[in-house]
N, C-alpha and C. Protein backbone atom coordinates (compact mmCIF):
# COMPACT_ATOMS: atom_id res chain seq x y z
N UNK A 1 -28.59 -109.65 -157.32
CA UNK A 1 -28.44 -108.22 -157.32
C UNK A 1 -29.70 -107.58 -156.75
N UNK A 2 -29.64 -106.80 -155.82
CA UNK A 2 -30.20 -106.02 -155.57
C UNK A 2 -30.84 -104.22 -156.27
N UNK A 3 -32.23 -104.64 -156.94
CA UNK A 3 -32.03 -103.30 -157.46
C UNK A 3 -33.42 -103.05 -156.83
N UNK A 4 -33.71 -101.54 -157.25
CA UNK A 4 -34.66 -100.50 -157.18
C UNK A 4 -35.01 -99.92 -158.18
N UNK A 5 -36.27 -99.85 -158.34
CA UNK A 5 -37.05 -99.16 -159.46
C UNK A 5 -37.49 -97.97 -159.09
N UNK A 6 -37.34 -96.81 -159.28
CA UNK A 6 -38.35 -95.16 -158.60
C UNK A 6 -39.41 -95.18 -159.33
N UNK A 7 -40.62 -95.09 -159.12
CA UNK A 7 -41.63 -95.16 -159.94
C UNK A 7 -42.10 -93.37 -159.28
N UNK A 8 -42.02 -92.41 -160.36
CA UNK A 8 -42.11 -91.06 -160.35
C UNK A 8 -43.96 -91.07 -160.63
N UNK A 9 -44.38 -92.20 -161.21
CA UNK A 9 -45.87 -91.57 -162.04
C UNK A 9 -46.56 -92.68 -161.74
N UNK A 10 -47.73 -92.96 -161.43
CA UNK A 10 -48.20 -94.31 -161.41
C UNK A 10 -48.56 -94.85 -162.89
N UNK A 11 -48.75 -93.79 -163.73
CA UNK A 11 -49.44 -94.41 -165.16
C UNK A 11 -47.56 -94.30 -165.85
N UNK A 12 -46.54 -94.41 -165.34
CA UNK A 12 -45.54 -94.56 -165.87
C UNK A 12 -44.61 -95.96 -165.00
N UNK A 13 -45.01 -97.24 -164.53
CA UNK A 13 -44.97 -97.96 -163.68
C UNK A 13 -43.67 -98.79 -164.89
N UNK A 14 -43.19 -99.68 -163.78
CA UNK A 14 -42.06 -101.03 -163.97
C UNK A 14 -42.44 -101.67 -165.64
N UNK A 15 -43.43 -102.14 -165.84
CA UNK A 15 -44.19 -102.73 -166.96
C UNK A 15 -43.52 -103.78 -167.24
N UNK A 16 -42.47 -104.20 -168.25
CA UNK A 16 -41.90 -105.24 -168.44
C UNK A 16 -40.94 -105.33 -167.91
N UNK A 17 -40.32 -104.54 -167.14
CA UNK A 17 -38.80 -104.97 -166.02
C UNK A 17 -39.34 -105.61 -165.15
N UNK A 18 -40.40 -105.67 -164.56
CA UNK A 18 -40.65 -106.71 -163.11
C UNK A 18 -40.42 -108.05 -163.85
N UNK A 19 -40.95 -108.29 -164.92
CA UNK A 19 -40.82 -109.65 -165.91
C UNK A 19 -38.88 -110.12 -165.81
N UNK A 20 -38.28 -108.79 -166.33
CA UNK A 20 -36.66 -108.94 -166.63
C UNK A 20 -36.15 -109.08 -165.07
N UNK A 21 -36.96 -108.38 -163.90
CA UNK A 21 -35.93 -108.27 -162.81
C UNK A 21 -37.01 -108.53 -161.94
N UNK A 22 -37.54 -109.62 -161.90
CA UNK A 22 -38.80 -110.12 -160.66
C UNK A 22 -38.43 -109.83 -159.27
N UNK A 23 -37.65 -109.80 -158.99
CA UNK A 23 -36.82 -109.43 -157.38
C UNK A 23 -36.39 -108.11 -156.99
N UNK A 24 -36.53 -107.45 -157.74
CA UNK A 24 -36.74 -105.74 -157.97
C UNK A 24 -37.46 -105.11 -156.69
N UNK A 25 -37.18 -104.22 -155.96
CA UNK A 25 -38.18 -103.29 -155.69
C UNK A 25 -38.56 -102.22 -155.87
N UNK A 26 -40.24 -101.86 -156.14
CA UNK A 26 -40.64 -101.07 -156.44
C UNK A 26 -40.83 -99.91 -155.20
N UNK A 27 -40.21 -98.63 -155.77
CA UNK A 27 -40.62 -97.53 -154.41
C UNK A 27 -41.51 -96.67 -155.27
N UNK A 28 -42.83 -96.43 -154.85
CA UNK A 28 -43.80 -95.60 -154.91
C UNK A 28 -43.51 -93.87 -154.46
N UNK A 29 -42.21 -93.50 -155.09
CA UNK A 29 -42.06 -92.28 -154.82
C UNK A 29 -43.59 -91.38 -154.52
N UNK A 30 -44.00 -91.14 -156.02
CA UNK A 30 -44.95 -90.67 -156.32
C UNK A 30 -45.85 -90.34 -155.16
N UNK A 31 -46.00 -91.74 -154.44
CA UNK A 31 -47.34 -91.87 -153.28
C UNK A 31 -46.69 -91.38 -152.04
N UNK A 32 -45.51 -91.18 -151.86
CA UNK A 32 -44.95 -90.28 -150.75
C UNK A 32 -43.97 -91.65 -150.08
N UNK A 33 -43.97 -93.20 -150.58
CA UNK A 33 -42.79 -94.23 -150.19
C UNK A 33 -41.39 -92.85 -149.86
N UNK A 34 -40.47 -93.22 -148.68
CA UNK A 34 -39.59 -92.76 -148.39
C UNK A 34 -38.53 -93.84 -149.62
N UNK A 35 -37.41 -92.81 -149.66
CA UNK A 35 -36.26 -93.20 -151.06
C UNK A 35 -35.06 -93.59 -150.27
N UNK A 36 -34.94 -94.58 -151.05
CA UNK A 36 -33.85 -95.66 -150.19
C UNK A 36 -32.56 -94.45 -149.93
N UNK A 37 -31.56 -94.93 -149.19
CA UNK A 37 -30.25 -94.93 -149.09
C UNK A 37 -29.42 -95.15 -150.85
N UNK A 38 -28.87 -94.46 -151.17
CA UNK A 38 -27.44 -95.49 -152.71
C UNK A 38 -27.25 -96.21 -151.81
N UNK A 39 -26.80 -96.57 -151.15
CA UNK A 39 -26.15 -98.06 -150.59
C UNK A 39 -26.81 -98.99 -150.36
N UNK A 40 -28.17 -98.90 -150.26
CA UNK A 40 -29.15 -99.77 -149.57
C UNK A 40 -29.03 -101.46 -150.79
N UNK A 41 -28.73 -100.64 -152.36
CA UNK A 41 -28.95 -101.21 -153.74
C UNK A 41 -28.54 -101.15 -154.19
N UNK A 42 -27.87 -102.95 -154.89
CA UNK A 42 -26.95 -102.88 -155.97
C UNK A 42 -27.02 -101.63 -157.40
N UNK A 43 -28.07 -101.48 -157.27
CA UNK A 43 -28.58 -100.78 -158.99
C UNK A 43 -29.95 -99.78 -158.44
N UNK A 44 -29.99 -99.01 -159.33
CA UNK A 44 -31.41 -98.16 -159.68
C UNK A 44 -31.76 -98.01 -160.70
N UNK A 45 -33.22 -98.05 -161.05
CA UNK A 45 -33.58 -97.24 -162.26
C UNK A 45 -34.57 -96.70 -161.96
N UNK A 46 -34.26 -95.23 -162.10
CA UNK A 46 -35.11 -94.15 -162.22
C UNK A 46 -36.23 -94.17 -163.69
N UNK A 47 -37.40 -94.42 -162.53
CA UNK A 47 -38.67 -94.13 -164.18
C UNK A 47 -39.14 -93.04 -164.78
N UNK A 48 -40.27 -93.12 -165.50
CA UNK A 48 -40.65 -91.66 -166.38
C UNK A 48 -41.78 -90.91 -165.55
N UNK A 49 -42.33 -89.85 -165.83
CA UNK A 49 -43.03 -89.04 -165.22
C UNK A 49 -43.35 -87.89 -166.36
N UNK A 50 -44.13 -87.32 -166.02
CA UNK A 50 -45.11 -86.05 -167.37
C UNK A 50 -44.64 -84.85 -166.50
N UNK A 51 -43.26 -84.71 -166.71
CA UNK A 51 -43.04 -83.13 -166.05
C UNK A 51 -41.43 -83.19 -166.17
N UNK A 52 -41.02 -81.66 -166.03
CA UNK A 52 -39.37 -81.79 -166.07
C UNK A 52 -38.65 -82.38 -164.71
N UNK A 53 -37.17 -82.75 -164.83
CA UNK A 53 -36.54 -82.75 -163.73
C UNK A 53 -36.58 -81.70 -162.17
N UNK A 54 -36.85 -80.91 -162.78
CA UNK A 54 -36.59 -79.52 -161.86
C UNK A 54 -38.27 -79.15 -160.94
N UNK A 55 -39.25 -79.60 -161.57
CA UNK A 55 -40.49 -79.30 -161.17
C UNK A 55 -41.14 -79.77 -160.16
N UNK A 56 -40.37 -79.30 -159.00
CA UNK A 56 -40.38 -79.61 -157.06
C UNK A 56 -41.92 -79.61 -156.54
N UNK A 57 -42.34 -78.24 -157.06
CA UNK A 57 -43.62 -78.13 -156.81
C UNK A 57 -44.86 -79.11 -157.30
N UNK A 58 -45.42 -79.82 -158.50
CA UNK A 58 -45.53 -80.76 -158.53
C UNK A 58 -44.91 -81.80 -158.59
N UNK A 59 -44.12 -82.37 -157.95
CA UNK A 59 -43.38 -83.30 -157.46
C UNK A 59 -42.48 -83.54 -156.31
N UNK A 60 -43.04 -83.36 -154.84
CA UNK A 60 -42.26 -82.63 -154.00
C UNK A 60 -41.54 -83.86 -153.20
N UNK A 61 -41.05 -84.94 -154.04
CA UNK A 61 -39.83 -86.18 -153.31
C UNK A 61 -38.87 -85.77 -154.76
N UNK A 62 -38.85 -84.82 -155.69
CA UNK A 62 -37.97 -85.08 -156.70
C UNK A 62 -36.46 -84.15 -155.84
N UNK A 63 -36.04 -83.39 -155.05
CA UNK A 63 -34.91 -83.11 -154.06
C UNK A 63 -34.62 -84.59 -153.94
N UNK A 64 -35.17 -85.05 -152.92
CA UNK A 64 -34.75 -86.45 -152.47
C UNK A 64 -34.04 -87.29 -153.48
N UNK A 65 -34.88 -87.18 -154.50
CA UNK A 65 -34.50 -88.22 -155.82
C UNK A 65 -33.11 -87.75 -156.10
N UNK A 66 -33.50 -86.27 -156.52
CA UNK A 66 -31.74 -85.82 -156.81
C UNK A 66 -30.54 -86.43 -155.79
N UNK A 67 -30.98 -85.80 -154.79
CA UNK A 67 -29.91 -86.54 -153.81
C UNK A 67 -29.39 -87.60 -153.82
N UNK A 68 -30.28 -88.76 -154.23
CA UNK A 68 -30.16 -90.05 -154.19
C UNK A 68 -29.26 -90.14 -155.49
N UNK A 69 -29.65 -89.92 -156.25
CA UNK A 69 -28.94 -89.47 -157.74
C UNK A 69 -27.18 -89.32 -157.42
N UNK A 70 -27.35 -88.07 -156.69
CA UNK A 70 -26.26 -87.58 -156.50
C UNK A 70 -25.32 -88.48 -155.33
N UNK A 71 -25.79 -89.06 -154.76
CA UNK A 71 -25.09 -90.11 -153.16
C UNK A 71 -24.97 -91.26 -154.18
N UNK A 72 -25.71 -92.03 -155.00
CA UNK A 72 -25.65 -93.32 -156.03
C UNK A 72 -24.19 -92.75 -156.86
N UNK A 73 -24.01 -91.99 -157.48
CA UNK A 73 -22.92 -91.75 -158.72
C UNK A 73 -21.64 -91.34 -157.72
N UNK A 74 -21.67 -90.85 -156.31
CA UNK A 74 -20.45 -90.56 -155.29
C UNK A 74 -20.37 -92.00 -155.16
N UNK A 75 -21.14 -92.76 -154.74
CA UNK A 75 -20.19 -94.04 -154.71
C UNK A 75 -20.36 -95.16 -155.36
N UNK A 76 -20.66 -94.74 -156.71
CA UNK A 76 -20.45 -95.64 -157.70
C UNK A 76 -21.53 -96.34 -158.05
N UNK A 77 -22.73 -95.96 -157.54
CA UNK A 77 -24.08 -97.65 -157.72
C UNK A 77 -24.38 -96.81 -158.49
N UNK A 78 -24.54 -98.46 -159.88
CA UNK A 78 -24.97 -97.92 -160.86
C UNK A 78 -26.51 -97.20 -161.16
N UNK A 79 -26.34 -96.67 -161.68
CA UNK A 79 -28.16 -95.72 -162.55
C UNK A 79 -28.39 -95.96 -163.72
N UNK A 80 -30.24 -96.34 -164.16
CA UNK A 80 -30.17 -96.52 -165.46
C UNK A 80 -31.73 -94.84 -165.08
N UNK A 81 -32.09 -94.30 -165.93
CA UNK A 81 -33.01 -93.38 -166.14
C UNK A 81 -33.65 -93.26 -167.50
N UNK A 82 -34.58 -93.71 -166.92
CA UNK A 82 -35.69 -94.08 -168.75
C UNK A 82 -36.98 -92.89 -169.01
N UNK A 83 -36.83 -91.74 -169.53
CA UNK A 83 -37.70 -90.76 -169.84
C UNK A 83 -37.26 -90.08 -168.46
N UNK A 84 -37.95 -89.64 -167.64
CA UNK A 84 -37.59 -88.45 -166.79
C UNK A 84 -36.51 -88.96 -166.07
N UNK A 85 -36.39 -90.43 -165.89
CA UNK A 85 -35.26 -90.60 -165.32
C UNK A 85 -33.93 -90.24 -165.94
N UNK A 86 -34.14 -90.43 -167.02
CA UNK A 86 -32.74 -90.32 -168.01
C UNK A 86 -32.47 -88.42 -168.00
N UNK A 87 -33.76 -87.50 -167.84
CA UNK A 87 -33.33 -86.31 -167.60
C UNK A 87 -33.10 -85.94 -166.12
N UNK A 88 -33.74 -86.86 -165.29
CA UNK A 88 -33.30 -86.45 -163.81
C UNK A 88 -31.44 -86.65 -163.92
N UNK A 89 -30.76 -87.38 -164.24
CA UNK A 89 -29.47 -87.88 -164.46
C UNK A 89 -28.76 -86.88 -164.98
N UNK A 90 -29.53 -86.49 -166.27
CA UNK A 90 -28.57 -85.76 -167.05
C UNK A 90 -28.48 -84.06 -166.11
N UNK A 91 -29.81 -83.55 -165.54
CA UNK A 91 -30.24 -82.86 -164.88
C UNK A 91 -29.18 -82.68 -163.11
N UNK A 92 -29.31 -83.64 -162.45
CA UNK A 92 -28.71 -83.60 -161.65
C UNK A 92 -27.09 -83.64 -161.45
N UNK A 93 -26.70 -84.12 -162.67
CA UNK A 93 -25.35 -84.21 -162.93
C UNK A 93 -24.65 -83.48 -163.58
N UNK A 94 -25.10 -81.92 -163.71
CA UNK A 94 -24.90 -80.97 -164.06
C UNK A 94 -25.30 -80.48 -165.68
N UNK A 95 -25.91 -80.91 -166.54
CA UNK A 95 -26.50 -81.23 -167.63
C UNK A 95 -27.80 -80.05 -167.58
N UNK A 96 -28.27 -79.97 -168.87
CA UNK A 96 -29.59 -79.71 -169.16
C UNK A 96 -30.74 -80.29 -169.66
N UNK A 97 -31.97 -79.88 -169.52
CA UNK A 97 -33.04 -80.66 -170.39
C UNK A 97 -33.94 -79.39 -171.17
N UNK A 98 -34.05 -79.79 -172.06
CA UNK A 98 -34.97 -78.84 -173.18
C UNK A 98 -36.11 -79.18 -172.70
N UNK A 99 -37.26 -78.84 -172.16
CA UNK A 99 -38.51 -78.93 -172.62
C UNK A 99 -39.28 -78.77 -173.83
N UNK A 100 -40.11 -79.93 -174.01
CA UNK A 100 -40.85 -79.21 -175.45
C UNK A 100 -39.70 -79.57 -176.77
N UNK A 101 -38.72 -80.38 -176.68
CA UNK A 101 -37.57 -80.00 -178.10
C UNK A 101 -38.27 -80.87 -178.64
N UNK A 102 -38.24 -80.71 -179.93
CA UNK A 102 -38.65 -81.48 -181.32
C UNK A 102 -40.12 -81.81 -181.09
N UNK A 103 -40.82 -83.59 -181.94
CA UNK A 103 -41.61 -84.24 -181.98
C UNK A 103 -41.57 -85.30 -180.76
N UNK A 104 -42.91 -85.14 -180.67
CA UNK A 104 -42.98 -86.40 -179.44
C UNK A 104 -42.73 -87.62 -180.28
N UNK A 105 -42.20 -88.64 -179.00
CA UNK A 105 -41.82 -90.04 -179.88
C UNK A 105 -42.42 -91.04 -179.03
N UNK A 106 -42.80 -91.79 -179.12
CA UNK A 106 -43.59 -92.96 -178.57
C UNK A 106 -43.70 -94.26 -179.42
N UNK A 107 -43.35 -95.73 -178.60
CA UNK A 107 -43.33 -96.74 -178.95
C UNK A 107 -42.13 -97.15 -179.14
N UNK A 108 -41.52 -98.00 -180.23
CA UNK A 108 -40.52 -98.88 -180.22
C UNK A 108 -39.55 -98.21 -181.51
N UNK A 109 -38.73 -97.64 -181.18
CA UNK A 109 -37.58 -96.73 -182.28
C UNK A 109 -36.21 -97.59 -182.46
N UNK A 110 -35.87 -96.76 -183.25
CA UNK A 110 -33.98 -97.54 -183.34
C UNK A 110 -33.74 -96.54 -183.15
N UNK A 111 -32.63 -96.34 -181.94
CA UNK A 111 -31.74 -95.27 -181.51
C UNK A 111 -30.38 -95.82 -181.96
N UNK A 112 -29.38 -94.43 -181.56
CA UNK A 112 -27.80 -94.40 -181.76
C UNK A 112 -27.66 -94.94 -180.52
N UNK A 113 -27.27 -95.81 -180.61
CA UNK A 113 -26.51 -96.21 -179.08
C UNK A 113 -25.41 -97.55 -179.51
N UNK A 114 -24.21 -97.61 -178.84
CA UNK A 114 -23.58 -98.36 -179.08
C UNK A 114 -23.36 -99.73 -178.16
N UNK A 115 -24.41 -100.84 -178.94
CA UNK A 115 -24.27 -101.01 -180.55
C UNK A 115 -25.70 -100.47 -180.77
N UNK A 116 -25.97 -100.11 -181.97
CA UNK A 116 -27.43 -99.42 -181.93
C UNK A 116 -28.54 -100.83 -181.72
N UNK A 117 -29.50 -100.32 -181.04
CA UNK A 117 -30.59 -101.12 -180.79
C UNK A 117 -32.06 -100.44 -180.63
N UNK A 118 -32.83 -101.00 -180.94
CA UNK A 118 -34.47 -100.80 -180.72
C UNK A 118 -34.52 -100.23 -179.19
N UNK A 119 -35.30 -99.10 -178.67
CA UNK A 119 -35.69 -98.91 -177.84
C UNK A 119 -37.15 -98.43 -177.94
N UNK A 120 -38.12 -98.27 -176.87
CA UNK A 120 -39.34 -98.14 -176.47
C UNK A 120 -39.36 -96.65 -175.57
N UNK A 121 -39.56 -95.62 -176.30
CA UNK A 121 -40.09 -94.16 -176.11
C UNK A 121 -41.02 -93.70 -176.42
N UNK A 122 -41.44 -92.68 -175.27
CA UNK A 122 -42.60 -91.71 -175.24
C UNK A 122 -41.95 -90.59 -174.59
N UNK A 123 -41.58 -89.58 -175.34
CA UNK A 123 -41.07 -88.23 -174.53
C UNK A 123 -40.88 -87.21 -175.66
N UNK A 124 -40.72 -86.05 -174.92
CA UNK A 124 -40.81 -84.80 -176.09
C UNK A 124 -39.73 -83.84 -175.11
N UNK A 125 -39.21 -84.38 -173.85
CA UNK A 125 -38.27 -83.08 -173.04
C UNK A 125 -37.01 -84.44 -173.81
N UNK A 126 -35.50 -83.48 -173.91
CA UNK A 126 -34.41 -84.28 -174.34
C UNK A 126 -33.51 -83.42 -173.32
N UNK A 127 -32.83 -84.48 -172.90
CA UNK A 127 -31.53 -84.02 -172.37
C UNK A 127 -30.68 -83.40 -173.39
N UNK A 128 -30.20 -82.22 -173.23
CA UNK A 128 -29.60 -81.31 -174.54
C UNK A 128 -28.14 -80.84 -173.92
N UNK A 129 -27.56 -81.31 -172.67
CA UNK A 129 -26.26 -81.30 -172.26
C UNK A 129 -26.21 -82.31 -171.23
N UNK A 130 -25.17 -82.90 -171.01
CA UNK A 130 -25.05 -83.66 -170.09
C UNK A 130 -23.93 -83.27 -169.66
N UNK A 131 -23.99 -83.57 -168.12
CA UNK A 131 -22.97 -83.01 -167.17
C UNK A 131 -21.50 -83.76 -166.85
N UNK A 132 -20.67 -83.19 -166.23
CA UNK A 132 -18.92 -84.01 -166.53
C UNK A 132 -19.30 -85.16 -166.58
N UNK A 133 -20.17 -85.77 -165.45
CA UNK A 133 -20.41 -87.81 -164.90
C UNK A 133 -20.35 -88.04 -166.46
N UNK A 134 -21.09 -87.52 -167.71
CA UNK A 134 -20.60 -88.06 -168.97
C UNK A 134 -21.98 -89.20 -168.75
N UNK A 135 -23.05 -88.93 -168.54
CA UNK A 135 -24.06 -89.91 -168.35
C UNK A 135 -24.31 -90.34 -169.82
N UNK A 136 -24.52 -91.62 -170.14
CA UNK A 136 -24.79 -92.21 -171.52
C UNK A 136 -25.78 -91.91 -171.70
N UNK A 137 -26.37 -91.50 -173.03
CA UNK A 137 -27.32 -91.36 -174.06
C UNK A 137 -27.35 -92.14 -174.43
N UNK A 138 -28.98 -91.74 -175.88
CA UNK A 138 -29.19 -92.49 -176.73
C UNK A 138 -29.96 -91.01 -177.77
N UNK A 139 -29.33 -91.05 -179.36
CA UNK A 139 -30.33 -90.48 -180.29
C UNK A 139 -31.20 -91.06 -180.61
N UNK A 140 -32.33 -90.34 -181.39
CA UNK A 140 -33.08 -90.48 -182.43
C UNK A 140 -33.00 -89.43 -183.41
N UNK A 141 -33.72 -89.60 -184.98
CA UNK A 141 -33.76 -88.37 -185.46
C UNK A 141 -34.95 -87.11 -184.82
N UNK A 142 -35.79 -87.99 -183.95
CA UNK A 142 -36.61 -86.81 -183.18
C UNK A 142 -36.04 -86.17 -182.22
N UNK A 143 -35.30 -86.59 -181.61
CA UNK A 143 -34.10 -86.18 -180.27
C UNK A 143 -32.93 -86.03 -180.48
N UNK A 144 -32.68 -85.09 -181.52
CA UNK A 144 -30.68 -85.67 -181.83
C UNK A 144 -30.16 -85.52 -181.16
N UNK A 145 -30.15 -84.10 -180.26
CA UNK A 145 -29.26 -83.82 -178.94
C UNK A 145 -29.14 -85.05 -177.91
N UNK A 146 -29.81 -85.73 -177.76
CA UNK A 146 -30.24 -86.83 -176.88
C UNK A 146 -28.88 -87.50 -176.76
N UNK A 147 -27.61 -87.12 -176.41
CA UNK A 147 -26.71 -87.98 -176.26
C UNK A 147 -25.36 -87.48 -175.65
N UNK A 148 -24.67 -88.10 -174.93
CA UNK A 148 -23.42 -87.38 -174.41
C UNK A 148 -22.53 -85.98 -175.65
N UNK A 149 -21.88 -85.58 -174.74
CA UNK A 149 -21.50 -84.06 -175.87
C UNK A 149 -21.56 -83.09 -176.08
């Protein structure tokens, strides 16, 4: 399989997925790397970043990203989005993101997700609607909105 990693932040990098998906490539959005084609890759996952979905001005490849977002879910290649990625998704797919909702969460939590499992967060923006695509969530009690619905 062919996937892609977006790396939005440099201090928000691959970390233990290069380990899970050694054959991965990494695109250096951030540093101005041009953003693949959806077709180019079996898969994406969009990484985290210290800013909202929407915030062009410091971040001026996040259009592109959307796009890509938006050309990946038209023809089906899958998306995973972990912290800003997971609000670029919910964001681009007609959804909202709260800035600022609740307590920041960081490190290794048990979320709602089915089946529930341990996940590894640091974020304080929550996706607080998600758009028709019906993009999957995950709660916490710091994030309840955090989930399709």
């Amino acid at each position: 399989m062919r996937l892609a990693l977006i790396e939005n932040d440099p201090d928000s990098g691959p970390g233990r997925l290069m380990a899970w998906c050694p054959t991965a490539t990494v695109v250096h959005a951030h540093a101005g790397e041009s953003l693949p084609a959806a077709t180019d890759f079996d898969g994406f996952v969009l990484l985290g970043g210290g800013f909202m979905p929407d915030a062009d001005d410091l971040a001026p490849w996040l259009p592109a990203e959307r796009a890509l977002i938006e050309a990946a879910v038209d023809s089906q290649t899958p998306l995973l989005g972990i912290c800003l990625g997971a609000q670029l998704l919910a964001y681009t797919c007609g959804g909202q993101v709260t800035p600022a909702y609740g307590l920041p969460e960081k490190g290794s939590r048990s979320c709602g997700s089915v089946p529930p499992r341990p996940v590894i967060r640091f974020s304080r923006n929550c996706p607080g609607r998600y758009g028709p695509s019906r993009v999957i969530g995950t709660r916490s009690p710091r994030c309840r909105r955090e989930r399709p619905g």
